[in-house]
Protein backbone atom coordinates (compact mmCIF):
# COMPACT_ATOMS: atom_id res chain seq x y z
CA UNK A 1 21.34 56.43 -50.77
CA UNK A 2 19.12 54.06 -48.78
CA UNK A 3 15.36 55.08 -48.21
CA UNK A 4 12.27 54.09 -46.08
CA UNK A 5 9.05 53.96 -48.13
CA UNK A 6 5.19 53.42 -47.64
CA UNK A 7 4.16 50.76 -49.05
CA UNK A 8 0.78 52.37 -48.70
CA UNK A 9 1.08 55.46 -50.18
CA UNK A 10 4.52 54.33 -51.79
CA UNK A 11 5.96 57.79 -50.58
CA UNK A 12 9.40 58.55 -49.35
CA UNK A 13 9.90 58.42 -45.31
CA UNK A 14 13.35 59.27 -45.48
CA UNK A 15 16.52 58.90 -46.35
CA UNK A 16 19.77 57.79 -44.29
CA UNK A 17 23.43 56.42 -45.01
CA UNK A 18 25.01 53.16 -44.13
CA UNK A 19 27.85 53.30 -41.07
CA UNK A 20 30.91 53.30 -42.70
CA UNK A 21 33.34 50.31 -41.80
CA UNK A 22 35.78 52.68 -39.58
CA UNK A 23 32.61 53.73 -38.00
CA UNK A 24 31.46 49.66 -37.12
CA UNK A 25 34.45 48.99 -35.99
CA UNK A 26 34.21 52.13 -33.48
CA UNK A 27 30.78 51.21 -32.29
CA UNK A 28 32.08 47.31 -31.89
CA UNK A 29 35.07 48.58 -29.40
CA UNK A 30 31.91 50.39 -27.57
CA UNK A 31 30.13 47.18 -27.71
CA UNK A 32 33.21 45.20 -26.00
CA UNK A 33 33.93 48.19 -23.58
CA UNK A 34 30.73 47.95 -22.18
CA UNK A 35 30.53 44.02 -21.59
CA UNK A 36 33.39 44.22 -19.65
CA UNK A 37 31.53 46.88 -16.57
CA UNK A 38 27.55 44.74 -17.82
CA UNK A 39 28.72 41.28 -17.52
CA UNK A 40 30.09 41.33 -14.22
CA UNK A 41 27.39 43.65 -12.99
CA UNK A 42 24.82 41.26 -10.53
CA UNK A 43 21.85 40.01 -12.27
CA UNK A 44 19.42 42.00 -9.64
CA UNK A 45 20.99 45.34 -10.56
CA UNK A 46 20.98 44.32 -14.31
CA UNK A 47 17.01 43.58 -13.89
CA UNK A 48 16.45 46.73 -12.47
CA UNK A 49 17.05 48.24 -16.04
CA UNK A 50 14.50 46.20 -17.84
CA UNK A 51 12.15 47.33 -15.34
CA UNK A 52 12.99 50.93 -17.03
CA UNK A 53 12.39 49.20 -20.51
CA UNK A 54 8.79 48.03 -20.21
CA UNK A 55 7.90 51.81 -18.60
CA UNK A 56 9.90 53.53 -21.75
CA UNK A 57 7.97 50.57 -24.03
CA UNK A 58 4.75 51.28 -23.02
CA UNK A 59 5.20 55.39 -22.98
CA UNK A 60 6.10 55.00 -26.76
CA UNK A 61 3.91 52.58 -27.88
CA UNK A 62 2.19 54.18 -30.02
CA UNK A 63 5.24 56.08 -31.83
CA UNK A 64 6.54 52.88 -31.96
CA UNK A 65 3.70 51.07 -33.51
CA UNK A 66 2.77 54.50 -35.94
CA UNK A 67 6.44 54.16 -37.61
CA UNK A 68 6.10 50.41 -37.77
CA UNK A 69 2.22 50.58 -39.80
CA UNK A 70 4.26 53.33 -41.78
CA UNK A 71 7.31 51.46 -43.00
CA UNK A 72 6.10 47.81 -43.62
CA UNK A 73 1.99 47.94 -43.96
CA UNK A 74 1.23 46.46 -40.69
CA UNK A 75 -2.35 47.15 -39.09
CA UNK A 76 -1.76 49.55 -36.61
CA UNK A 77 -3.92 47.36 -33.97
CA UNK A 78 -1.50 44.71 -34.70
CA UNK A 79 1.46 47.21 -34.27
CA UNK A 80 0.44 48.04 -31.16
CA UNK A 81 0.23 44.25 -29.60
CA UNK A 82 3.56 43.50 -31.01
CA UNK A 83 4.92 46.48 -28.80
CA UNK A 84 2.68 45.19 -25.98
CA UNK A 85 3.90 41.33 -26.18
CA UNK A 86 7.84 42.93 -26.01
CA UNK A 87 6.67 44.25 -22.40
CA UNK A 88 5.52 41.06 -21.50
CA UNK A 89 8.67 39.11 -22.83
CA UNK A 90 10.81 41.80 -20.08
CA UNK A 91 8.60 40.41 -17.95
CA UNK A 92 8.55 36.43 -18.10
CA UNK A 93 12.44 37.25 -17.76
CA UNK A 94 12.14 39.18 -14.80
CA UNK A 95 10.07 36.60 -12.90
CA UNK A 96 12.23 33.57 -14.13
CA UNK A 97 15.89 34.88 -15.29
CA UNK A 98 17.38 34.31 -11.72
CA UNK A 99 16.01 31.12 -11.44
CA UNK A 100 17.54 30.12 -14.87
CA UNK A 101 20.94 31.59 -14.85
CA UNK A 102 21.80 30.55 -11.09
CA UNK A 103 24.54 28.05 -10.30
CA UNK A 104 22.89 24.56 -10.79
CA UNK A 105 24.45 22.13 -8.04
CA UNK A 106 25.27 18.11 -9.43
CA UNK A 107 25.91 15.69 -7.62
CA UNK A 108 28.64 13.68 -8.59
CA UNK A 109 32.57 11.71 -6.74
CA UNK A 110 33.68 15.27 -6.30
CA UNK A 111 33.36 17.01 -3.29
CA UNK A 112 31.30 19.76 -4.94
CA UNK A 113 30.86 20.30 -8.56
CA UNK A 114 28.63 22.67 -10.07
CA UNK A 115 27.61 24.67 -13.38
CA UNK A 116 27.98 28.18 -13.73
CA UNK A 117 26.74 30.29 -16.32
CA UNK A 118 28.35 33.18 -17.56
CA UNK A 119 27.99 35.94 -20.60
CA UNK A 120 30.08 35.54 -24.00
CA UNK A 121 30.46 39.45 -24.74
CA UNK A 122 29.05 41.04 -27.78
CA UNK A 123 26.15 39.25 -29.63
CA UNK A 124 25.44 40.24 -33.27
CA UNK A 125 21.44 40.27 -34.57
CA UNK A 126 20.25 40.25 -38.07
CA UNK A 127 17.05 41.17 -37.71
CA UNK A 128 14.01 41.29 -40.25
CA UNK A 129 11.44 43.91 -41.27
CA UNK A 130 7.84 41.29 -40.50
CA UNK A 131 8.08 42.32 -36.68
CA UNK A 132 10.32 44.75 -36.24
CA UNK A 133 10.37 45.34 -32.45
CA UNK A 134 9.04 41.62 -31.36
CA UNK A 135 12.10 39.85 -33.35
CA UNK A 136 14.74 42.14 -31.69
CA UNK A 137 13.23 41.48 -28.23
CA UNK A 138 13.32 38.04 -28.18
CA UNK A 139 16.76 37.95 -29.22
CA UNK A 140 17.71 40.79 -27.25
CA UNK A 141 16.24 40.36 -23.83
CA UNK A 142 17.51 37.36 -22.71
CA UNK A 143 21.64 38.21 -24.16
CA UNK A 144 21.26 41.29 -22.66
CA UNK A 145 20.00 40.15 -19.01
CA UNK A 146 22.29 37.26 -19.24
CA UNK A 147 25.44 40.07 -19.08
CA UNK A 148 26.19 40.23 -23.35
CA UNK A 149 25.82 43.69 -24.93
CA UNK A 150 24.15 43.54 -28.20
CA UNK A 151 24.95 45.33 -31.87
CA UNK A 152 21.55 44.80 -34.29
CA UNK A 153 22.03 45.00 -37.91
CA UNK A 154 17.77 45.62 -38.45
CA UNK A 155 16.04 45.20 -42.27
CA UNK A 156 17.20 48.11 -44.55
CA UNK A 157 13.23 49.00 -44.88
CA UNK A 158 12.41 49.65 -41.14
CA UNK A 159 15.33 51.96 -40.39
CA UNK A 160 12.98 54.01 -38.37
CA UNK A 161 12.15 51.13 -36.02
CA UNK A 162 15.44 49.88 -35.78
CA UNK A 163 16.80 54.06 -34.84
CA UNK A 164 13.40 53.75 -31.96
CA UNK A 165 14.90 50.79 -30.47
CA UNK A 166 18.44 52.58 -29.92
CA UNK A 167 16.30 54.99 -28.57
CA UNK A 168 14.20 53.56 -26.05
CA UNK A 169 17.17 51.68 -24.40
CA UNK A 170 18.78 54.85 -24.20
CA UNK A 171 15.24 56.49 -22.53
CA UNK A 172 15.99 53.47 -19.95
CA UNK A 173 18.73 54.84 -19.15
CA UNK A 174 21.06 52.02 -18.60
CA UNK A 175 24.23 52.85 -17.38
CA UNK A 176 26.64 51.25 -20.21
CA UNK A 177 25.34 51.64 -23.64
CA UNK A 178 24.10 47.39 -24.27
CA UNK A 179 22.18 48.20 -27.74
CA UNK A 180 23.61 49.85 -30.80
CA UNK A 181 21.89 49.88 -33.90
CA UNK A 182 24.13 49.02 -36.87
CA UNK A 183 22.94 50.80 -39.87
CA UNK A 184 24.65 48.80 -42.16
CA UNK A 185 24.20 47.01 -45.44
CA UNK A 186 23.77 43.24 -46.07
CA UNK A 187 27.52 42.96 -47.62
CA UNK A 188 29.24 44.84 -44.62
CA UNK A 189 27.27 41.74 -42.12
CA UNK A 190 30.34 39.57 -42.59
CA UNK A 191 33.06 41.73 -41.65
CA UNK A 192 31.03 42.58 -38.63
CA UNK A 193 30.87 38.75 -38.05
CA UNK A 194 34.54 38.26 -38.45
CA UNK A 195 35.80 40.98 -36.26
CA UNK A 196 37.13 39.15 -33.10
CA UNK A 197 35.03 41.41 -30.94
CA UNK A 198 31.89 39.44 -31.73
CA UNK A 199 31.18 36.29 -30.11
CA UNK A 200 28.22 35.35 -31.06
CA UNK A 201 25.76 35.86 -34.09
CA UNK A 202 21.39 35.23 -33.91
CA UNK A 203 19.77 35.79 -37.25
CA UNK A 204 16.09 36.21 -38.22
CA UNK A 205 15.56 35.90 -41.96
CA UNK A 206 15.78 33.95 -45.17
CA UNK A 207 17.23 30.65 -45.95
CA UNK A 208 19.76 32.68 -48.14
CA UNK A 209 20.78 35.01 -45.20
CA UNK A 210 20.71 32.18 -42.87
CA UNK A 211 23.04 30.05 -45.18
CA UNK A 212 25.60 33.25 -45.58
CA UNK A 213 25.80 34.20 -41.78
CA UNK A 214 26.09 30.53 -40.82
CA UNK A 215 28.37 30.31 -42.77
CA UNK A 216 30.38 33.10 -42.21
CA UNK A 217 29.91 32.00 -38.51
CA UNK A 218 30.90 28.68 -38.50
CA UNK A 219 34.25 29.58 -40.26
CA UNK A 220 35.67 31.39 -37.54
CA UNK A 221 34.09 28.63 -34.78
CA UNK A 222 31.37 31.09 -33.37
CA UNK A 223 27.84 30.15 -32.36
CA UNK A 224 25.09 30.93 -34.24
CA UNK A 225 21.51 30.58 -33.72
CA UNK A 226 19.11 30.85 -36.97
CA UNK A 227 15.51 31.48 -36.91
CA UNK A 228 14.60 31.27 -40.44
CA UNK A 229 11.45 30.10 -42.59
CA UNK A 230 8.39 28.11 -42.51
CA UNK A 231 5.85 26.60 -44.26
CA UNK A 232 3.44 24.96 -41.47
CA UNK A 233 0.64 22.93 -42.19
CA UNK A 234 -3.06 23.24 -40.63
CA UNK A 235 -4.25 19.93 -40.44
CA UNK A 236 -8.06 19.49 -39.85
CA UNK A 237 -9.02 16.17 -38.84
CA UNK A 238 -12.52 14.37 -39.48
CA UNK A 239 -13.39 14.95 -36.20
CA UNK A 240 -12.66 18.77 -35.65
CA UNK A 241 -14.51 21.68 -34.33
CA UNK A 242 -15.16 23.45 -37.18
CA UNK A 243 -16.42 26.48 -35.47
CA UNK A 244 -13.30 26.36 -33.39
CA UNK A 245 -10.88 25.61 -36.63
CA UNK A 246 -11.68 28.07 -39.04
CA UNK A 247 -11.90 31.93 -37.10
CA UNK A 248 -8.21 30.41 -36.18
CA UNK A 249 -7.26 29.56 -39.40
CA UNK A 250 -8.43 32.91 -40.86
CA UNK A 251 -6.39 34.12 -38.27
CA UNK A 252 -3.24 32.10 -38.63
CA UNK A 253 -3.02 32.64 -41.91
CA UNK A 254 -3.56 36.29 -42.43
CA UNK A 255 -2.30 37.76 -39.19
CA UNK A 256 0.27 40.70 -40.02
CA UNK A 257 -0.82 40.18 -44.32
CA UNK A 258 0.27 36.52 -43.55
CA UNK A 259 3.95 38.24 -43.53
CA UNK A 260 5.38 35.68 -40.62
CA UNK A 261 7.41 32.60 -40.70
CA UNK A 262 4.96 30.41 -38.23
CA UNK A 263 1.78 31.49 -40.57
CA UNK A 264 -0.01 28.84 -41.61
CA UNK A 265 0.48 28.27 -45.04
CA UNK A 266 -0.96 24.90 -46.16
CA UNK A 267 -4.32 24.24 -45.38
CA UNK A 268 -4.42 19.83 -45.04
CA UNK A 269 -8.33 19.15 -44.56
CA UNK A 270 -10.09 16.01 -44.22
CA UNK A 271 -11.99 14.96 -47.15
CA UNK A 272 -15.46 14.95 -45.58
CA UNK A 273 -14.77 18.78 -44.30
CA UNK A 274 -12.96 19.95 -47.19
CA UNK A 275 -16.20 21.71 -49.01
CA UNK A 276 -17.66 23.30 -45.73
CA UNK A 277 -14.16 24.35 -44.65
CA UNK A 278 -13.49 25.77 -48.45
CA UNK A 279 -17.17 27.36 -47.89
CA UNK A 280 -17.25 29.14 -44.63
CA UNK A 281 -13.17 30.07 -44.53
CA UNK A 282 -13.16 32.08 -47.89
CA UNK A 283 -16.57 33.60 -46.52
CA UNK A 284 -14.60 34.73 -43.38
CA UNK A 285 -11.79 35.76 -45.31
CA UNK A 286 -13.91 37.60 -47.93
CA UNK A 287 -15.17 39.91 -44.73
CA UNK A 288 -11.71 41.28 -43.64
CA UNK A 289 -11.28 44.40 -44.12
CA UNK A 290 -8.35 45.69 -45.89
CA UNK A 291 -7.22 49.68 -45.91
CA UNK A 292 -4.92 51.67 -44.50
CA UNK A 293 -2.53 50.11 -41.98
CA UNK A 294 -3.10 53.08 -39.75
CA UNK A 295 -6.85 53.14 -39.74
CA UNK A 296 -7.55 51.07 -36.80
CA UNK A 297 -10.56 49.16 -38.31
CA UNK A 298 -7.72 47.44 -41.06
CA UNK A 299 -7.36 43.60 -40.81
CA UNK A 300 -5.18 43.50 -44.02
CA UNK A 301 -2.41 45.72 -44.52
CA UNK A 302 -0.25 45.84 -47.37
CA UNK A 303 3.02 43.43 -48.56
CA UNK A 304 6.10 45.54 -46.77
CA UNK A 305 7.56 46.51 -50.30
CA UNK A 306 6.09 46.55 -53.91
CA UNK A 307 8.89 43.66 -54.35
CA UNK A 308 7.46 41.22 -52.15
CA UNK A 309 3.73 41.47 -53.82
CA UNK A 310 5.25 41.05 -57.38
CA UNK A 311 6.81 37.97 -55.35
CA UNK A 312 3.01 36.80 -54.51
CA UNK A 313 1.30 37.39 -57.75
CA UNK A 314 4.06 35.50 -59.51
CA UNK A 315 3.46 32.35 -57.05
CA UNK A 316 -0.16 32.24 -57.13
CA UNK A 317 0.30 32.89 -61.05
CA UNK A 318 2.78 30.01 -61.59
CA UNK A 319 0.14 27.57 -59.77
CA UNK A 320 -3.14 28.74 -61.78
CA UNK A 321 -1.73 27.64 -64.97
CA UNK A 322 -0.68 24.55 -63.16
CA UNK A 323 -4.13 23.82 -62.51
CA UNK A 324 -5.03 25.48 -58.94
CA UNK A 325 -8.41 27.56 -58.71
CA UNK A 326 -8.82 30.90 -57.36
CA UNK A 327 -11.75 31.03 -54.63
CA UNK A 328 -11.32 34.75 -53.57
CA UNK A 329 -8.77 37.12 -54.31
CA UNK A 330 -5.41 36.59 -56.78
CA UNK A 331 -5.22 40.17 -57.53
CA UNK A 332 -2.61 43.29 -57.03
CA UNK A 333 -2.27 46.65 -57.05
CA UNK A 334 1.15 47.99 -56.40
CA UNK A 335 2.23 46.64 -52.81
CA UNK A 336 -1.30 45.46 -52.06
CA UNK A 337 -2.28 41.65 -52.69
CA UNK A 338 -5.69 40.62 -52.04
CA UNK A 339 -6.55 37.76 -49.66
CA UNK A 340 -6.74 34.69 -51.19
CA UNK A 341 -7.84 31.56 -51.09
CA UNK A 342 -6.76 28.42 -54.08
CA UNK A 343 -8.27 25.31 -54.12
CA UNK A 344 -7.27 22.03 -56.97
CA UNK A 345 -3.76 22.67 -55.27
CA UNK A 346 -1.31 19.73 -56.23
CA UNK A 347 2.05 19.26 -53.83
CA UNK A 348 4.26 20.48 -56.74
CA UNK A 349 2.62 23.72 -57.25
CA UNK A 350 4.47 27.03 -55.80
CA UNK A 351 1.76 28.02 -53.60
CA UNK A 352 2.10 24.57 -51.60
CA UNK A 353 5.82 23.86 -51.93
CA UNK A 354 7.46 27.26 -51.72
CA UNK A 355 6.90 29.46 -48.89
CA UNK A 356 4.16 31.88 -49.48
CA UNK A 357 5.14 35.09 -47.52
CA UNK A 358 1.70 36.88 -48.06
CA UNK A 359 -2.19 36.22 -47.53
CA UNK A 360 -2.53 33.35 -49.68
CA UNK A 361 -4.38 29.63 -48.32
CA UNK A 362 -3.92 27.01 -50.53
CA UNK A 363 -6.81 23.93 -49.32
CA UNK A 364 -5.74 20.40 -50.56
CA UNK A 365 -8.01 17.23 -48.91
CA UNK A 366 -6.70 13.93 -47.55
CA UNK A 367 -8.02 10.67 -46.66
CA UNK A 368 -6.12 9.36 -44.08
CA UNK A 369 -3.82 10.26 -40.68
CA UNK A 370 -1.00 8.83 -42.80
CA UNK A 371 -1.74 10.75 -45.78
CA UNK A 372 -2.21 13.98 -43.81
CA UNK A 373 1.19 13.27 -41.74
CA UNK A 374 2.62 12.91 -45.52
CA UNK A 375 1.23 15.92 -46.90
CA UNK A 376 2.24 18.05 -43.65
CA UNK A 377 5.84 16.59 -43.77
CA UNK A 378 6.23 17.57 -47.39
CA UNK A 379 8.52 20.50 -46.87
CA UNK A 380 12.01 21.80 -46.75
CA UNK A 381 10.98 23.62 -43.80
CA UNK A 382 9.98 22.12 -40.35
CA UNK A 383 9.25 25.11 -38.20
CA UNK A 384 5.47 23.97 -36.59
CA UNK A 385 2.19 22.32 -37.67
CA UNK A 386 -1.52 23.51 -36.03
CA UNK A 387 -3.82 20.32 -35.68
CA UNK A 388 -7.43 20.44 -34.76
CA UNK A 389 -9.19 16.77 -33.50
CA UNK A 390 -11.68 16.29 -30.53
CA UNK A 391 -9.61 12.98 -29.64
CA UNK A 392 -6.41 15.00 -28.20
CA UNK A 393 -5.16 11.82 -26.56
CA UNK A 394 -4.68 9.82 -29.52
CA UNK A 395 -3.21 12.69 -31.08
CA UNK A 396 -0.39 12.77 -28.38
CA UNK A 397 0.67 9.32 -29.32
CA UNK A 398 1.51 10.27 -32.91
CA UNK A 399 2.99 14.07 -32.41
CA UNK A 400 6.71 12.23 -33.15
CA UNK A 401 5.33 11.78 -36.50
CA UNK A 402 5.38 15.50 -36.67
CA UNK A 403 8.99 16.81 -38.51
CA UNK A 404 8.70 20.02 -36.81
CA UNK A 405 9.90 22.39 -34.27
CA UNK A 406 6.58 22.71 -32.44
CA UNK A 407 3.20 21.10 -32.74
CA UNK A 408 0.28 23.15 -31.50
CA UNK A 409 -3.47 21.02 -31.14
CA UNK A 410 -6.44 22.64 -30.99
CA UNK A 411 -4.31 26.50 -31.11
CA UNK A 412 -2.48 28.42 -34.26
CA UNK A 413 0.97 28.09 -34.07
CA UNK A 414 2.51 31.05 -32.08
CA UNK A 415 5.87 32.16 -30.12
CA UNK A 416 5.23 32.68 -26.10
CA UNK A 417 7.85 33.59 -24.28
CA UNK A 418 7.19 30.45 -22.15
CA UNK A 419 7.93 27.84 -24.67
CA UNK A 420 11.22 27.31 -26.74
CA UNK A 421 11.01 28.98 -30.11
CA UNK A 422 12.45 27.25 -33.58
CA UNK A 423 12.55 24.59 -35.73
CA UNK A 424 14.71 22.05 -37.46
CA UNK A 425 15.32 21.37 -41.29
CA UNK A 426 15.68 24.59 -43.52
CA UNK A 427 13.69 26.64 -40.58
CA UNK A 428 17.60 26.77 -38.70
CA UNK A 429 18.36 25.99 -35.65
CA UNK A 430 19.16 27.12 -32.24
CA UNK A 431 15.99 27.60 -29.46
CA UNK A 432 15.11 31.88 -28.72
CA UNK A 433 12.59 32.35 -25.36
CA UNK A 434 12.08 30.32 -22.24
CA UNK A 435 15.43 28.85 -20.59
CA UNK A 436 16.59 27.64 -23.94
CA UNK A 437 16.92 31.02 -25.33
CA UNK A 438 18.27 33.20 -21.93
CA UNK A 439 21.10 29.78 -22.41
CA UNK A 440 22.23 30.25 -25.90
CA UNK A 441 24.74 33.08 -25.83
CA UNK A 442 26.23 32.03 -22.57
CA UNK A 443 29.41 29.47 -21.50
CA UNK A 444 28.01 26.87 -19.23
CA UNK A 445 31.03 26.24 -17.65
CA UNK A 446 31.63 23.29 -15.84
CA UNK A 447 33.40 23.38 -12.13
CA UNK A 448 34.65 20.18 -10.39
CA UNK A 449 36.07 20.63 -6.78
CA UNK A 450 37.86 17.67 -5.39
């Protein structure tokens, strides 16, 4: 029997059972029943209901951010602005949702010809555990608003997060049911995919997951958007702010236990700021304050699961007998793994070359732009690169140098509901947020009236 765990206290939250297939299939018929009376239900009305949302949202937020600290380590502070930056995604989409879904007029020989865009039906999510309510929302939202009804198949070790989110959509009282948590296991995901009800699958997750549900996808010609991992650099240039750089790398790095795809995770600096950098980021990362994810002084929380630190410790490991050096940190205690910083890192070693899904920095120097764009583009991944320079206009002549989804100067890498979210390579494919995202689980349908 599946359970929930601490990965404080490593004690038992509780204990559930998987949906049974006959169950699924129930809950899918639900699913379709219900697009049929949302889809064709006018956008205005269908706004009305996320208004509900962001009041149920911010009326549980701190339920919902207590049973997230609980289940995968993350500083309750931090909890509680994930929560807070799902209200505000309900809200870009409120403001800008008619404006992106409404007929779009061309001008072409016909006598009128226009693009409509309408809802595919039910949308499957794989969700992970690193941001349990943020990840849902962003895939969520926008399907949902856009007419689909959504089934989410959540991380196995946040079931209590993923049962909250059935139940604040219910608290909002919209009137067909658009959300249903599947509580299923990883092997039931592709019969779920290849029941003809689903039209649609959006996965948040591993390269492995990615690879299966793409797959799985793909077979049966239905779209698929994948959201998967990262390995970004932070590039410091010779002529970077310093005091601007580093409280942002401290912060891009080790941001919810640096448990999050668009972390930072290789630290490029230039060769005349590589000592002062080394110096004054491990002192900055020596002060955090690690604890109790639901003390509300905690900067570092634990890994999610005991699993994942083993994961860490075996990384960082692998590289020290390679040759790197431990600055600060490099040690663990059960699902805890100390901040750490490695410098005398070399391009083969795990800690630069593998994605490290924890607080680790590895600090490697460069000489030149070339060598950093090098360095940077030596990945699998290509999910989004932070660069800090004063001379931001020469910068904006080279970004196409940059194999990634997103390149942010000056800022750490982050998702805004604003801006198109993903990235190309082994970090998937598909666009979540902004127009992009509302557009992917819809048929833009073409109309041509002679």
């Amino acid at each position: 029997m599946p359970v929930t765990t601490n990965p404080y206290n490593l004690e038992t939250l509780s204990e559930y059972q998987y949906f049974l297939d006959f169950q699924v299939i129930q809950m899918l018929e639900i699913s379709q029943k219900s697009f049929q009376k949302w889809g064709k239900m006018p956008l205005k009305k269908r706004l009305k209901f996320i208004k509900n949302l962001i009041f149920v949202l911010t009326k549980q937020q701190h339920l919902l951010a207590e049973t997230c600290s609980k289940e995968m380590g993350k500083p309750v502070k931090q909890a509680i602005a994930e929560v807070k930056k799902c209200g505000l995604l309900c809200e870009y989409y409120l403001e800008h949702a008619e404006s992106f879904l409404e007929n779009k007029n061309i001008k072409t020989e016909a006598g009128e010809s226009f693009v409509t865009h309408e809802p595919l039906g039910v949308i499957l999510g794989v969700m992970p555990w690193n941001f349990p309510y943020w990840q849902v929302f962003r895939f969520a939202i926008p399907a949902i608003i856009a007419g689909n009804t959504v089934v989410v198949k959540h991380a196995s070790n946040v079931a209590g997060c993923a049962a909250l989110l059935e139940d604040i959509f219910k608290e909002a009282e919209f009137p067909e049911i658009v959300y249903q948590n599947l509580q299923i296991s990883g092997e039931q995901v592709k019969n779920v995919i290849e029941n003809p009800v689903i039209k649609g699958v959006s996965l948040t997750g591993s390269e492995k997951a990615g690879a299966s549900v793409a797959s799985a996808a793909a077979n049966l010609i239905k779209k698929s958007v994948l959201e998967l991992g990262g390995s970004n650099a932070f590039i410091v240039l010779e002529d970077a702010d310093l005091d601007e750089a580093i409280p942002v790398a401290v912060t891009a790095r080790m941001q919810n236990t640096g448990q999050s795809c668009i972390a930072a995770k290789r630290f490029i600096v230039h060769k005349s700021l590589y000592n002062e950098f080394v110096s004054r980021f491990t002192e900055e990362v020596k002060k955090m304050k690690c604890g109790d994810p639901l003390d509300e002084s905690t900067e570092i929380g634990t890994l999610a699961r005991v699993d994942l630190a083993e994961d860490i410790e075996k990384q960082v490991d692998k590289s020290v007998k390679m040759g790197a050096r431990i600055v600060t940190g490099g040690k663990r205690k059960d699902a805890f793994y100390e901040p750490t910083v490695l410098v005398d890192v070399t391009t083969d070693m795990p800690v630069f070359n593998e994605e490290v899904f924890g607080p680790v920095a590895p600090v490697v120097a460069f000489g030149t732009f070339e060598e950093a764009v090098e360095l940077s583009n030596n990945s699998s991944f290509g999910l989004g690169v932070n660069i800090f320079t004063k001379d931001v206009e020469t910068l904006k002549q080279k970004i196409h140098l940059f194999e990634e989804g997103a390149v942010f100067v000056n800022a750490m890498v982050k998702s805004d509901p604003a801006l198109p979210f993903g990235g190309i390579n082994k970090s998937g494919f598909g666009r979540e947020l902004a127009e992009n995202g509302i557009k992917e689980f819809v048929n833009v349908k073409t109309v041509y009236i002679k």
